[in-house]
Protein backbone atom coordinates (compact mmCIF):
# COMPACT_ATOMS: atom_id res chain seq x y z
CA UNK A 1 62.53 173.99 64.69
CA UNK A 2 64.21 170.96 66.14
CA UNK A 3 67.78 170.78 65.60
CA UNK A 4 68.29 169.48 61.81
CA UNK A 5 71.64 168.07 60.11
CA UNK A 6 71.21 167.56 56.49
CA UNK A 7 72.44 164.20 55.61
CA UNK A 8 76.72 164.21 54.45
CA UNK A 9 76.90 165.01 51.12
CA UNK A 10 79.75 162.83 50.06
CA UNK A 11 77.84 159.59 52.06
CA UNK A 12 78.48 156.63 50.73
CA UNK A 13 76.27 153.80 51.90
CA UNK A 14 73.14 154.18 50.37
CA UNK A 15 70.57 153.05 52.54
CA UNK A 16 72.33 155.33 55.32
CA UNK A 17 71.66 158.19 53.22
CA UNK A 18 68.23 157.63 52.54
CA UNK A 19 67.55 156.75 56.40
CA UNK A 20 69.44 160.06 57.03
CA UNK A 21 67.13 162.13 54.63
CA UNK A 22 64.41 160.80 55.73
CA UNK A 23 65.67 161.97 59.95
CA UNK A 24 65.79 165.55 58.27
CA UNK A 25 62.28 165.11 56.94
CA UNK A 26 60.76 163.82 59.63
CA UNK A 27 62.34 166.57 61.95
CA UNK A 28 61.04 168.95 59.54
CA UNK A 29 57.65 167.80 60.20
CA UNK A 30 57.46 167.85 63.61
CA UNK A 31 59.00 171.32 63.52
CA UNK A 32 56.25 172.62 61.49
CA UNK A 33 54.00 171.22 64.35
CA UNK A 34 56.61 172.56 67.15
CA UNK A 35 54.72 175.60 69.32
CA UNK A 36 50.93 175.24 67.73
CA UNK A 37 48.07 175.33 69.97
CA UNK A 38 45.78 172.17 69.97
CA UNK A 39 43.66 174.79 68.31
CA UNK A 40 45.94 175.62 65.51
CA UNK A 41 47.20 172.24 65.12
CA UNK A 42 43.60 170.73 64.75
CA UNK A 43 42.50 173.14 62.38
CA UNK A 44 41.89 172.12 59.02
CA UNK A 45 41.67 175.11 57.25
CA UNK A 46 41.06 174.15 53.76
CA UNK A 47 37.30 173.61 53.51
CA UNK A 48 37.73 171.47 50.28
CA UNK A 49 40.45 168.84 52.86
CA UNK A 50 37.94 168.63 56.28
CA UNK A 51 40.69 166.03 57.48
CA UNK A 52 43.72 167.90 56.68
CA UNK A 53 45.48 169.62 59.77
CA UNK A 54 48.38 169.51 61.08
CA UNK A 55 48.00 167.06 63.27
CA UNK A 56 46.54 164.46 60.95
CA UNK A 57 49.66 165.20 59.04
CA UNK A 58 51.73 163.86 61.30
CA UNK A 59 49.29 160.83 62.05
CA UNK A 60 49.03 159.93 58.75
CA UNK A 61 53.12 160.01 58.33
CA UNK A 62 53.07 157.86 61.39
CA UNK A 63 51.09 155.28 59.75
CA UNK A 64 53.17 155.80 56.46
CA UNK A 65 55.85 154.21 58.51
CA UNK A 66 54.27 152.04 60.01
CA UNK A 67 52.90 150.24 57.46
CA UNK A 68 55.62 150.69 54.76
CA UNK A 69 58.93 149.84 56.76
CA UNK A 70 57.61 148.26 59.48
CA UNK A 71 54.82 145.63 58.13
CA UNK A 72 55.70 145.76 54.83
CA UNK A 73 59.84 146.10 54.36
CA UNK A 74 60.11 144.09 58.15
CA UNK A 75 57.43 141.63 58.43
CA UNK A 76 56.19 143.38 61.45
CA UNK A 77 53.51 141.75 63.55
CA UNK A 78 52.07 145.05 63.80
CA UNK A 79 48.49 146.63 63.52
CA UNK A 80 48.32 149.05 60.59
CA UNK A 81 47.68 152.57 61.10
CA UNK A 82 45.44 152.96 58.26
CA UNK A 83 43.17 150.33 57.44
CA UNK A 84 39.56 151.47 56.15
CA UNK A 85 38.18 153.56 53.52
CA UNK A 86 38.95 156.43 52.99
CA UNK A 87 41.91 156.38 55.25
CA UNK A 88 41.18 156.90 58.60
CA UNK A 89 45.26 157.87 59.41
CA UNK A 90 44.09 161.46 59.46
CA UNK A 91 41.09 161.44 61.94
CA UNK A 92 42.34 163.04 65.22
CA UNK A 93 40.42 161.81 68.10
CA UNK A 94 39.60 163.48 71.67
CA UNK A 95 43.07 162.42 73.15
CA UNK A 96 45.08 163.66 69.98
CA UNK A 97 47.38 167.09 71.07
CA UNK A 98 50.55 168.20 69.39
CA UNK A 99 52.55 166.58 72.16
CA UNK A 100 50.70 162.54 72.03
CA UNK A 101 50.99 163.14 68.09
CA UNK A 102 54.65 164.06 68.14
CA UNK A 103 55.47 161.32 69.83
CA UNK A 104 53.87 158.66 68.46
CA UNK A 105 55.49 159.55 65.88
CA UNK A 106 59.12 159.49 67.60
CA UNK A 107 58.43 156.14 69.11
CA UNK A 108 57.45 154.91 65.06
CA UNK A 109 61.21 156.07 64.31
CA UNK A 110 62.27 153.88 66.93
CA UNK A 111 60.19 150.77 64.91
CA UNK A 112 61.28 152.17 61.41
CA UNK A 113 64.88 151.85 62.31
CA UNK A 114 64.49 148.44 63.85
CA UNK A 115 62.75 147.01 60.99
CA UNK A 116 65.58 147.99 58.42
CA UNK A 117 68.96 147.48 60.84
CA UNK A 118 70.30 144.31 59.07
CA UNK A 119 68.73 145.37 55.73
CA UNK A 120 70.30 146.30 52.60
CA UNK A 121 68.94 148.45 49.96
CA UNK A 122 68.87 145.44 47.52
CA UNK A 123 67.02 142.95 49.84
CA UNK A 124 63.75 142.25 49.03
CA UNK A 125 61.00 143.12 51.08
CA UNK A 126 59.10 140.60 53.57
CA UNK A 127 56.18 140.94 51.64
CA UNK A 128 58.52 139.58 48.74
CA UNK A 129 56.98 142.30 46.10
CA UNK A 130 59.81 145.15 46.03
CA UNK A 131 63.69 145.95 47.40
CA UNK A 132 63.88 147.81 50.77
CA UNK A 133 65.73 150.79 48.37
CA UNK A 134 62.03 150.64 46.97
CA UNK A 135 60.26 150.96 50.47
CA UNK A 136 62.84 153.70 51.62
CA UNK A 137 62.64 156.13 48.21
CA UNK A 138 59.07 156.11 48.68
CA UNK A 139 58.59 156.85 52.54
CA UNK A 140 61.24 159.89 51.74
CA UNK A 141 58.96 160.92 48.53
CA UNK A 142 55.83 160.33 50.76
CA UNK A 143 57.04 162.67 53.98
CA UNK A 144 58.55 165.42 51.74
CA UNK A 145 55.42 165.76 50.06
CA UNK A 146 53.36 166.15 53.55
CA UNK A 147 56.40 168.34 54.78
CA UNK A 148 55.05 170.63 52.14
CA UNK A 149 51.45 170.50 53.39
CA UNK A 150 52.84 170.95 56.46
CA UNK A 151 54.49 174.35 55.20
CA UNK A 152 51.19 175.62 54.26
CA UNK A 153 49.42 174.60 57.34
CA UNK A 154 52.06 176.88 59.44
CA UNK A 155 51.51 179.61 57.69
CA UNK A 156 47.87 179.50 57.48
CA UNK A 157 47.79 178.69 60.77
CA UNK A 158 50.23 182.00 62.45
CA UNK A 159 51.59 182.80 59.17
CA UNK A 160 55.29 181.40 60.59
CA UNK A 161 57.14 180.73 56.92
CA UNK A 162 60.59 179.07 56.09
CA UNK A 163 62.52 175.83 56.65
């Protein structure tokens, strides 16, 4: 497991705390990835979620960010990550190994944090619809809750458990 700091617990500034939570998340995730085969990572071994493995985890978080914090909170003239039906943010493609994915996400961080640096948690959004403290709660919601797919995957994957 990458090394993981949980966020101070008497922070102050709240969009620091939130970007801080969602560091520990997203280390989390990657992790739960850390030391997988390609084979293991790839899997998707719940036959009722074809597209749910490991590594589309972590694509799919990628695109999370992407779209929410970059294009949406930022304005970002980016390309989004998950355009089509049904999302296509979890497809893996020939290229796709645990090292390509883990750092695609890592670079996105890099984006995320740029998008948000003269941001305040009141400001409203470039797409004029919600505050950035909006954006933020729900990319933190959004990873924790693939964090915890991400558990199960592990462990049905080498049976590795725990934080």
């Amino acid at each position: 497991m990458p090394d993981r700091r949980w966020p101070d617990e008497l922070a102050t500034g709240e969009l620091r705390l939130q970007l801080d939570f969602l560091q520990f998340l997203r280390q989390t995730a990657v992790g739960k990835v850390a030391g997988l085969t390609h084979t293991l990572a790839a899997a998707a071994p719940l036959a009722t979620s074809p597209h749910t493995t490991a590594l589309g985890v972590i694509k799919h978080l990628t695109a999370v960010e992407r779209y929410w914090i970059s294009i949406t909170a930022a304005g970002a003239d980016l390309p989004s990550l998950w355009k089509g039906s049904p999302d296509p943010s979890w497809n893996l493609s020939d290229t796709d190994t645990p090292q390509t994915v883990i750092a695609a996400y890592q670079a996105e961080w890099t984006h995320s944090a740029d998008a948000v640096v003269d941001k305040g948690p009141d400001d409203l959004a470039a797409d004029g619809q919600r505050t950035i403290r909006w954006i933020m709660a729900h990319v933190n919601q959004e990873t924790g809750r693939h964090v915890g797919h991400l558990d199960l995957l592990r462990e049905l994957a080498d049976g590795e458990v725990g934080e």
